[in-house]
C-alpha atoms as a PDB file:
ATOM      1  CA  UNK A   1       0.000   0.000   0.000  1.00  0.00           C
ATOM      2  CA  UNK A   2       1.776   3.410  -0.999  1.00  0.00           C
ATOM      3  CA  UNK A   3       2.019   5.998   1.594  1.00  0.00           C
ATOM      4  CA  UNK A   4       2.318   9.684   0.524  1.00  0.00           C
ATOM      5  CA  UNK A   5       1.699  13.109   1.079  1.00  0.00           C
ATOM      6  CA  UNK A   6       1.259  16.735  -0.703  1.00  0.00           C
ATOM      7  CA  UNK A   7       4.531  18.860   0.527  1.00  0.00           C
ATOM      8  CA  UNK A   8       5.275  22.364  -1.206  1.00  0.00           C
ATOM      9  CA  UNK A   9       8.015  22.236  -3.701  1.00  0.00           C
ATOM     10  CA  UNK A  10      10.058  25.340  -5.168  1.00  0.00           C
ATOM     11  CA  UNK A  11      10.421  24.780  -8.967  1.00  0.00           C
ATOM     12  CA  UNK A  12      14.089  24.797  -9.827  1.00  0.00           C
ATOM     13  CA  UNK A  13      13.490  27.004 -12.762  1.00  0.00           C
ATOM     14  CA  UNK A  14      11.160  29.924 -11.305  1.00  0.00           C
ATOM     15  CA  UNK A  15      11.089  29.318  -7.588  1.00  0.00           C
ATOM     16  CA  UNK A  16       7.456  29.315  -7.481  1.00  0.00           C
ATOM     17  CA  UNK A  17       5.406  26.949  -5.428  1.00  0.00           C
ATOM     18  CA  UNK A  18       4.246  23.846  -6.643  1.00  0.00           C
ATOM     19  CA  UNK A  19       1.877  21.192  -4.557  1.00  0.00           C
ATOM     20  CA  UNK A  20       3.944  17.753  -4.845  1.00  0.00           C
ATOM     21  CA  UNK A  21       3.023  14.209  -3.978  1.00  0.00           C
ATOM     22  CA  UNK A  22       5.877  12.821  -2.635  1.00  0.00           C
ATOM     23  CA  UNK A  23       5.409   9.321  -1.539  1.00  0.00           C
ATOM     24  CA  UNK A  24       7.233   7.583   2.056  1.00  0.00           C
ATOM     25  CA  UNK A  25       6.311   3.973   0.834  1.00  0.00           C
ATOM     26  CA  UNK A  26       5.227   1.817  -2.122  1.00  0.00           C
ATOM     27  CA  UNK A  27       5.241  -0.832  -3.710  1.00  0.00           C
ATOM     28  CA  UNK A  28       4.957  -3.299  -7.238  1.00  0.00           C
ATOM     29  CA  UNK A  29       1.936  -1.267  -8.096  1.00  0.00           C
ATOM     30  CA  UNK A  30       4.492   1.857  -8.707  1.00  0.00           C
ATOM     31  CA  UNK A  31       7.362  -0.247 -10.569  1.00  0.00           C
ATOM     32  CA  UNK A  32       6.249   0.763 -13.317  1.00  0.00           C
ATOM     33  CA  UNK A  33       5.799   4.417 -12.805  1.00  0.00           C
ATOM     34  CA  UNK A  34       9.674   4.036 -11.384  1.00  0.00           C
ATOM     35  CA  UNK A  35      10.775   2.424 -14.818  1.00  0.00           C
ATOM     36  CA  UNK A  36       9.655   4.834 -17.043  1.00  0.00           C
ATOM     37  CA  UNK A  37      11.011   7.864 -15.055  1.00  0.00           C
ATOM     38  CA  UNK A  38       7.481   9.476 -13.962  1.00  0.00           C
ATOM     39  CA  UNK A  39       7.039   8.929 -10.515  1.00  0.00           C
ATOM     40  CA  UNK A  40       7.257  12.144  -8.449  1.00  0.00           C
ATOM     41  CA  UNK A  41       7.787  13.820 -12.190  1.00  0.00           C
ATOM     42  CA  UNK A  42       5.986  17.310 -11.500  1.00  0.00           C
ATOM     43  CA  UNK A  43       5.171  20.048 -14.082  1.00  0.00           C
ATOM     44  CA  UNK A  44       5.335  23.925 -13.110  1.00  0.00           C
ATOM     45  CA  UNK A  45       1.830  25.390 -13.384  1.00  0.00           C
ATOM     46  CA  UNK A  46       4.022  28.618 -13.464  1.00  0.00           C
ATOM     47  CA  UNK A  47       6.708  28.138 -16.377  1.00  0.00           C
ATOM     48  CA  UNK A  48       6.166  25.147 -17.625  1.00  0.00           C
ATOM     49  CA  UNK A  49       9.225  23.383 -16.094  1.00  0.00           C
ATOM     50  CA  UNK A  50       9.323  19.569 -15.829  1.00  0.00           C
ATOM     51  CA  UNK A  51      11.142  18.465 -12.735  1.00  0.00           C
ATOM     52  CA  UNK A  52      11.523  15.288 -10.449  1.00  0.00           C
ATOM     53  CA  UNK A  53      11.587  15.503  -6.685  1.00  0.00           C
ATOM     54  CA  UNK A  54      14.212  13.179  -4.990  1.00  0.00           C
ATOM     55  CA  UNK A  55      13.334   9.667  -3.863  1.00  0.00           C
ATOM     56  CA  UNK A  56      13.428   9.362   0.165  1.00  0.00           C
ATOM     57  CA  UNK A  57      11.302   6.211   0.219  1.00  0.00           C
ATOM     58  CA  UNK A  58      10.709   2.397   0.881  1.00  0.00           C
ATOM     59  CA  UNK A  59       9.825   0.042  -2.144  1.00  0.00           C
ATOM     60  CA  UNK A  60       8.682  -3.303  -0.885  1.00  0.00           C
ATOM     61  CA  UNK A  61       7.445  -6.134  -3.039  1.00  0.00           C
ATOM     62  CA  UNK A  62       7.182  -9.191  -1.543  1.00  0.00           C
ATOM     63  CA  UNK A  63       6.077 -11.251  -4.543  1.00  0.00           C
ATOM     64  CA  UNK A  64       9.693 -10.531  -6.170  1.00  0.00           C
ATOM     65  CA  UNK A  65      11.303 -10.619  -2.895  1.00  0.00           C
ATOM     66  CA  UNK A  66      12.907  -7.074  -3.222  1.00  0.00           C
ATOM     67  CA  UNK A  67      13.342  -4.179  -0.057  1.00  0.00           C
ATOM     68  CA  UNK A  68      14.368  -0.690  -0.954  1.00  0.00           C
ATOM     69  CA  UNK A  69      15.501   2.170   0.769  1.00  0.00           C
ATOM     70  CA  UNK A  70      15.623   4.794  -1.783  1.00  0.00           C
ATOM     71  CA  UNK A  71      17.126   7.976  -0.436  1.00  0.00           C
ATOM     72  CA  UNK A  72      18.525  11.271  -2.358  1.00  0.00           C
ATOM     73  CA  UNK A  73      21.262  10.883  -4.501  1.00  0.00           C
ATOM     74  CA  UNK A  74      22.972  14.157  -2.354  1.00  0.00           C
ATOM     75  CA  UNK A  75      22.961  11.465   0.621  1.00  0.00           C
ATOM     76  CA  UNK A  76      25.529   9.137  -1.114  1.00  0.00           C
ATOM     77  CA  UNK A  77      29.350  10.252   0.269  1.00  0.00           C
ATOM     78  CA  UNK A  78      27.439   9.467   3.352  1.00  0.00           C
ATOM     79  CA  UNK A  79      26.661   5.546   2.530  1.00  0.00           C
ATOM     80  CA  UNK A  80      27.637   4.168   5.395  1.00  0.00           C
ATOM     81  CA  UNK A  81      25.579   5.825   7.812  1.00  0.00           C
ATOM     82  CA  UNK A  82      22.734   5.518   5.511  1.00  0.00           C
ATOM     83  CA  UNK A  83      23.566   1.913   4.977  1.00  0.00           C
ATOM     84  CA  UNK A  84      23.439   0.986   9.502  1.00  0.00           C
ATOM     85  CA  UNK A  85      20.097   3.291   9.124  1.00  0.00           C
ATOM     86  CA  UNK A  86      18.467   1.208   6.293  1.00  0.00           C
ATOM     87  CA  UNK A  87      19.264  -1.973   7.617  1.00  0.00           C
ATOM     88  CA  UNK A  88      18.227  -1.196  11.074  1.00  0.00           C
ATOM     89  CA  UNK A  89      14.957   0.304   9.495  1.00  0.00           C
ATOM     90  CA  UNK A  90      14.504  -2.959   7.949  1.00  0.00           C
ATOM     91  CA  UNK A  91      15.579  -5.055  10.517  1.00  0.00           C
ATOM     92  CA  UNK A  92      12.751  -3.146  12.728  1.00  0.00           C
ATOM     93  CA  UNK A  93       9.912  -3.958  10.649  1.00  0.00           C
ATOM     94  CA  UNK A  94      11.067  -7.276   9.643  1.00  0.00           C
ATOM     95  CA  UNK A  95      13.338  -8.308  12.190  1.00  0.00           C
ATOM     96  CA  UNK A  96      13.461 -10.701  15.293  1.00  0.00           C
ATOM     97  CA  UNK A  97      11.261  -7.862  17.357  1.00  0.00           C
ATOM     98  CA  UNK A  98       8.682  -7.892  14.521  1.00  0.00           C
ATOM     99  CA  UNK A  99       5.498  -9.619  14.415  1.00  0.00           C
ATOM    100  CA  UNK A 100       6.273 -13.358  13.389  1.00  0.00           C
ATOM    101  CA  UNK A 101       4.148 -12.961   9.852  1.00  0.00           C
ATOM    102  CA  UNK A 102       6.536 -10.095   9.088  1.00  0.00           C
ATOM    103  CA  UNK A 103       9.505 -11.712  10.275  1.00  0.00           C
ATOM    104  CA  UNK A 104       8.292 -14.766   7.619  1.00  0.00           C
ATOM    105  CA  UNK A 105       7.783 -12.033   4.881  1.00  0.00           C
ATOM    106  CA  UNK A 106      11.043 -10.329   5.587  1.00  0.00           C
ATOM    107  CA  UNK A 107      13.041 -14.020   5.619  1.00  0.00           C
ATOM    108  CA  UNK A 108      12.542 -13.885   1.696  1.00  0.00           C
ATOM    109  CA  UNK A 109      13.165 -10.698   1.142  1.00  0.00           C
ATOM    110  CA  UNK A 110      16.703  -8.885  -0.187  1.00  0.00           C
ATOM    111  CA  UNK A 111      17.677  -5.523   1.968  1.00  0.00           C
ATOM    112  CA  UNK A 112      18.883  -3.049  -0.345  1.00  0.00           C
ATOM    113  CA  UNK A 113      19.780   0.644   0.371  1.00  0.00           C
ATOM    114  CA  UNK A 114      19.788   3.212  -3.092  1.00  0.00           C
ATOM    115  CA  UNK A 115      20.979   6.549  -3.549  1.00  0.00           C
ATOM    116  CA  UNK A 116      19.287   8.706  -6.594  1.00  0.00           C
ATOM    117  CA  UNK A 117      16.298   7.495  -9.331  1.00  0.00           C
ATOM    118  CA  UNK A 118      18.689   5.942 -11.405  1.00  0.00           C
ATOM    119  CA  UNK A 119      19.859   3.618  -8.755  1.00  0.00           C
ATOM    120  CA  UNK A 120      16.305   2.726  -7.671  1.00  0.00           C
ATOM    121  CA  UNK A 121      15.439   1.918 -11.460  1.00  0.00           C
ATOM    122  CA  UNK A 122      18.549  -0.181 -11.908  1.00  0.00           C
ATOM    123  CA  UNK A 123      17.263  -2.349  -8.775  1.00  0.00           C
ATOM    124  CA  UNK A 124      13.848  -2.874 -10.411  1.00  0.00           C
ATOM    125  CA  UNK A 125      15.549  -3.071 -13.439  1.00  0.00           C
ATOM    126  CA  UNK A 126      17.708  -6.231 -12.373  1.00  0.00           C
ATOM    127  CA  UNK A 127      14.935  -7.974 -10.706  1.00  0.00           C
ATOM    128  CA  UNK A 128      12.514  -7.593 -13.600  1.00  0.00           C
ATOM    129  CA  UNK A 129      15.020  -9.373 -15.863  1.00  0.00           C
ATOM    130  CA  UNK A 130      16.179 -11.931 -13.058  1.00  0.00           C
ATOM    131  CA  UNK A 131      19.667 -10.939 -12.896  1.00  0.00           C
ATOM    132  CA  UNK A 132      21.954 -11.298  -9.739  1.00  0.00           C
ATOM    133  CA  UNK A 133      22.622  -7.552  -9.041  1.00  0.00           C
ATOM    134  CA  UNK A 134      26.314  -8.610  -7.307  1.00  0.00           C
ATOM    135  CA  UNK A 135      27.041 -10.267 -11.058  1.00  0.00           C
ATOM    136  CA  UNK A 136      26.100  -6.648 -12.508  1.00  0.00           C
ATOM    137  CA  UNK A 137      27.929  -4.535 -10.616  1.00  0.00           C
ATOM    138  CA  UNK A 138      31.049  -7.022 -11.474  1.00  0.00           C
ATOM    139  CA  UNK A 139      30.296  -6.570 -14.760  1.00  0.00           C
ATOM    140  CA  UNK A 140      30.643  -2.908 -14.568  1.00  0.00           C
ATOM    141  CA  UNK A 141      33.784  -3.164 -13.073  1.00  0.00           C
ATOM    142  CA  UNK A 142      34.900  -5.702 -16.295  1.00  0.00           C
ATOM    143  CA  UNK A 143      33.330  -2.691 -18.452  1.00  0.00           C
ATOM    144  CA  UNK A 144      35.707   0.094 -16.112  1.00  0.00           C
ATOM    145  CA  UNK A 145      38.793  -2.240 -16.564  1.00  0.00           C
ATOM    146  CA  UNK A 146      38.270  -2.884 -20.615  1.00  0.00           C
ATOM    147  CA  UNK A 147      36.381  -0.676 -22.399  1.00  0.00           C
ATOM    148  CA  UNK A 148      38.233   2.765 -22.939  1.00  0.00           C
ATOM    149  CA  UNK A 149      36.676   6.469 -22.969  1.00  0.00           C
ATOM    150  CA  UNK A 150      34.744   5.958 -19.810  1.00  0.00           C
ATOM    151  CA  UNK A 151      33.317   9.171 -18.931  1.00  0.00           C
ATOM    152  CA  UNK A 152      34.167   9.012 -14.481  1.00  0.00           C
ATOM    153  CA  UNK A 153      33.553  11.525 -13.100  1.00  0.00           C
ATOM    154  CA  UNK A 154      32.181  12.701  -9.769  1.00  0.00           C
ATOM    155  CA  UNK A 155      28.295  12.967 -10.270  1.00  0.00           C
ATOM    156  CA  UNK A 156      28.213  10.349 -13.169  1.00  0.00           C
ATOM    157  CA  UNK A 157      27.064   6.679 -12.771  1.00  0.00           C
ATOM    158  CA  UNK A 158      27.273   3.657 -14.839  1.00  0.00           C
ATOM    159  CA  UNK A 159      23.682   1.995 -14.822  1.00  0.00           C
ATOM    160  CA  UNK A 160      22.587  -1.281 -16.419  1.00  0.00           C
ATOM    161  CA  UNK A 161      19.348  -0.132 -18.304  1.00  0.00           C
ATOM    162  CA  UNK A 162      17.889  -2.803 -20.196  1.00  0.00           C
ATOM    163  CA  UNK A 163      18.592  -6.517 -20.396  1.00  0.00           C
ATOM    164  CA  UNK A 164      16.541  -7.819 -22.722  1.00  0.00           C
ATOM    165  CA  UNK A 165      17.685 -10.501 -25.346  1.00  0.00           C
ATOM    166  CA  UNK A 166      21.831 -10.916 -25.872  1.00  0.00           C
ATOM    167  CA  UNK A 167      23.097  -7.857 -25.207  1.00  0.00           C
ATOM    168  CA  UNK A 168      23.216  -5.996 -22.064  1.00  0.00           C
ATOM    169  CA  UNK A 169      22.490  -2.100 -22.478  1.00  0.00           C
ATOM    170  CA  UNK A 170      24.055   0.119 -20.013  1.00  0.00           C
ATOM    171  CA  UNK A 171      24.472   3.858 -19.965  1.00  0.00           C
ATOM    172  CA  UNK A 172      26.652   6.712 -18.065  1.00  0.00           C
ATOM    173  CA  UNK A 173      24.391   9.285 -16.595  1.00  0.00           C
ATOM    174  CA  UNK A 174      24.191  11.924 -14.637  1.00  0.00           C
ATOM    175  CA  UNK A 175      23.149  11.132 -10.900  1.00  0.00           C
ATOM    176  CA  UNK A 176      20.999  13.616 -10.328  1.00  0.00           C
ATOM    177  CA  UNK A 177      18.958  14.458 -13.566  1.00  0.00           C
ATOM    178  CA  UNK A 178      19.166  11.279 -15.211  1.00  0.00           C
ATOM    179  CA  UNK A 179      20.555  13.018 -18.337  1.00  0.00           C
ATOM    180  CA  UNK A 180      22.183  10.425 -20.748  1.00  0.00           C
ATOM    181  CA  UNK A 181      25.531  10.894 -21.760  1.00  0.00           C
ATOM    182  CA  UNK A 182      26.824   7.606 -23.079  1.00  0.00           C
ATOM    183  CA  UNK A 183      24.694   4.435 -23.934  1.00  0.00           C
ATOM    184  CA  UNK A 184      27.062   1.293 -25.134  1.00  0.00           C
ATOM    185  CA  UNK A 185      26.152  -2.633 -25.283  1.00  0.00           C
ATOM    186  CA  UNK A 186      27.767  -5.452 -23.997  1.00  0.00           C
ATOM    187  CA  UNK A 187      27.374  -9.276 -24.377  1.00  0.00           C
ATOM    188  CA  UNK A 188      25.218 -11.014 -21.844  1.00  0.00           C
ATOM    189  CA  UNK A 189      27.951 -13.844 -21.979  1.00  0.00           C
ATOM    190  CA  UNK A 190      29.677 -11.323 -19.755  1.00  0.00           C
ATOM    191  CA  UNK A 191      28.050 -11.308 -17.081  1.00  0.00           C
ATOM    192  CA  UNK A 192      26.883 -14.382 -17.633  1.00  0.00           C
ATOM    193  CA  UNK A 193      30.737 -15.509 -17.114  1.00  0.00           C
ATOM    194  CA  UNK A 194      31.198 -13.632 -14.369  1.00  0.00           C
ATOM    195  CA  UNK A 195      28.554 -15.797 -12.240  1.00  0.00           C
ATOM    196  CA  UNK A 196      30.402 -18.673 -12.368  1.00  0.00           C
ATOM    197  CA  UNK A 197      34.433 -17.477 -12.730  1.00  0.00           C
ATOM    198  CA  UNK A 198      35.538 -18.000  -9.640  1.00  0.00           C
ATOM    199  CA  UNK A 199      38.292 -14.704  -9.756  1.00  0.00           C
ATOM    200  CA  UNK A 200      34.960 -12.361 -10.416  1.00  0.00           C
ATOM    201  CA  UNK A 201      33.404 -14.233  -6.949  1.00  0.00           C
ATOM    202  CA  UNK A 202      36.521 -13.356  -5.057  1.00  0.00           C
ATOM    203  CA  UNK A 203      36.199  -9.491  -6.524  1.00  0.00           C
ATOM    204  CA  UNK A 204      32.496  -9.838  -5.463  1.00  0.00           C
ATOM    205  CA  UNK A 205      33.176 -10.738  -1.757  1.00  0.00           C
ATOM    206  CA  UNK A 206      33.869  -6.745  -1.468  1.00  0.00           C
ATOM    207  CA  UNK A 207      29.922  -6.397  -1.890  1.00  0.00           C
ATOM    208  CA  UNK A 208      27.801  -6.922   0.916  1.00  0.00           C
ATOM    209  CA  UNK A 209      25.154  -9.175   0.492  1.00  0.00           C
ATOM    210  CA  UNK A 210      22.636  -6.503   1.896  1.00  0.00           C
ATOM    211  CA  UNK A 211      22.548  -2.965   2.070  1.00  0.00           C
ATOM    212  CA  UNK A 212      24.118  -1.299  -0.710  1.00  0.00           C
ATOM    213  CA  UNK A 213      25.169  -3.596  -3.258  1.00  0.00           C
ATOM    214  CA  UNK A 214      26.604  -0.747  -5.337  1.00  0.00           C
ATOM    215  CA  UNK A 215      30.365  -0.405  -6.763  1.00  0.00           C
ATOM    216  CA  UNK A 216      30.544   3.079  -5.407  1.00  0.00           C
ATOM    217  CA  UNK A 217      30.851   2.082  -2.684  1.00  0.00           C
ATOM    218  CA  UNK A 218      34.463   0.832  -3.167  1.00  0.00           C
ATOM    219  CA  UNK A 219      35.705   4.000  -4.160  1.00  0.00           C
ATOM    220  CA  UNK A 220      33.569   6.536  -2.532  1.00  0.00           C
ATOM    221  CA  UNK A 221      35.073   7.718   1.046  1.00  0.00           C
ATOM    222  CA  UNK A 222      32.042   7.721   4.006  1.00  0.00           C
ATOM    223  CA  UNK A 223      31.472  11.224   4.744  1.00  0.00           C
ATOM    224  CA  UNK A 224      33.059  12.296   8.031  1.00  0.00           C
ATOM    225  CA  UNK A 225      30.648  12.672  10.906  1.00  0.00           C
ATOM    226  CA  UNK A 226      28.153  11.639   8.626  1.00  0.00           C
ATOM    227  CA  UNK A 227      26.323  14.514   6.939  1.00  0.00           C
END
């Protein structure tokens, strides 16, 4: 059952106010809505401006066996705090001290903590096509170590954003707006590979196996003091 409220939200372009619906929980019936880029997508009635409010939510579906904690993508040098926060949160509601029906739901579900819209849509993304999100993030490391030109840069991320048939399409993007600024292919031999070489499952064991499952987090210092 989604959870949300209307908050007052200064458009970016004109600073006028706009009534948003920003939402605290949800679930399958808003995957969707997450895929194609539109939830939270709000229109000035002012200028005309087109603008997405940042996630700060929980995604649950049960039937796919997938827990999100989706926070702003301005949160993410401060992962590890975020990470003990979203784990606790889950651990809370489906945890040892939770009702035992909640405790059975939560037993099949995967913790995972997300920083930005691109990151949530990658999750849904990977579950959708029944991928192993570990595998994927070791096959963006393969892409890092091979494939030359890679725009890196602070803000940018490299997102897996299709998987359908043999090739794997993934895309660098801005964190923040989404904006596209390099879509490639790969084989889906890659990754398939990389499941079942047992060097890439040795790389992997630097990825939790809850929280977040993200290669940034190899490479992006905690914030100090948290933030």
């Amino acid at each position: 059952m989604a959870l949300s409220e209307l908050q007052d939200c200064p458009c970016p372009a004109c600073a006028a106010v706009v009534p948003a619906k920003y939402f605290a929980s949800i679930g399958s019936e808003a995957s969707e809505a997450i895929l194609t880029d539109a939830l939270q997508r709000i229109t000035c009635a002012a200028c005309g401006e087109v603008f997405r409010t940042e996630p700060a939510l929980t995604y649950s579906d049960t039937q796919a066996g997938l827990w999100i904690s989706a926070r702003p993508a301005d949160m993410l040098s401060d992962w590890q705090r975020q990470e003990t926060e979203a784990l606790s949160a889950f651990k809370e509601s489906h945890g040892d001290a939770a009702p035992k029906a909640a405790q059975e739901i939560g037993a099949a579900l995967r913790p995972r903590l997300t920083f930005g819209w691109p990151a949530l849509r990658e999750k849904l993304m990977i579950t959708e096509h029944g991928l192993n999100d570990t595998a994927v993030e070791m096959t963006k490391l393969a892409i890092l170590r091979n494939r030359p030109g890679n725009p890196v840069a602070q803000g940018v991320e490299l997102r897996l954003l299709d998987a359908r048939g043999p090739l794997l399409d993934f895309g660098w993007i801005t964190s923040r707006g989404a904006e596209p600024m390099d879509f490639f292919q790969v084989q889906r031999r890659l990754y398939q590979s990389i499941l079942t070489d047992p060097a890439w499952q040795k790389s992997s064991a630097h990825l939790p196996e809850q929280g977040f499952v993200d290669l940034q987090r190899l490479w992006i210092s905690p914030a100090v003091g948290g933030s």
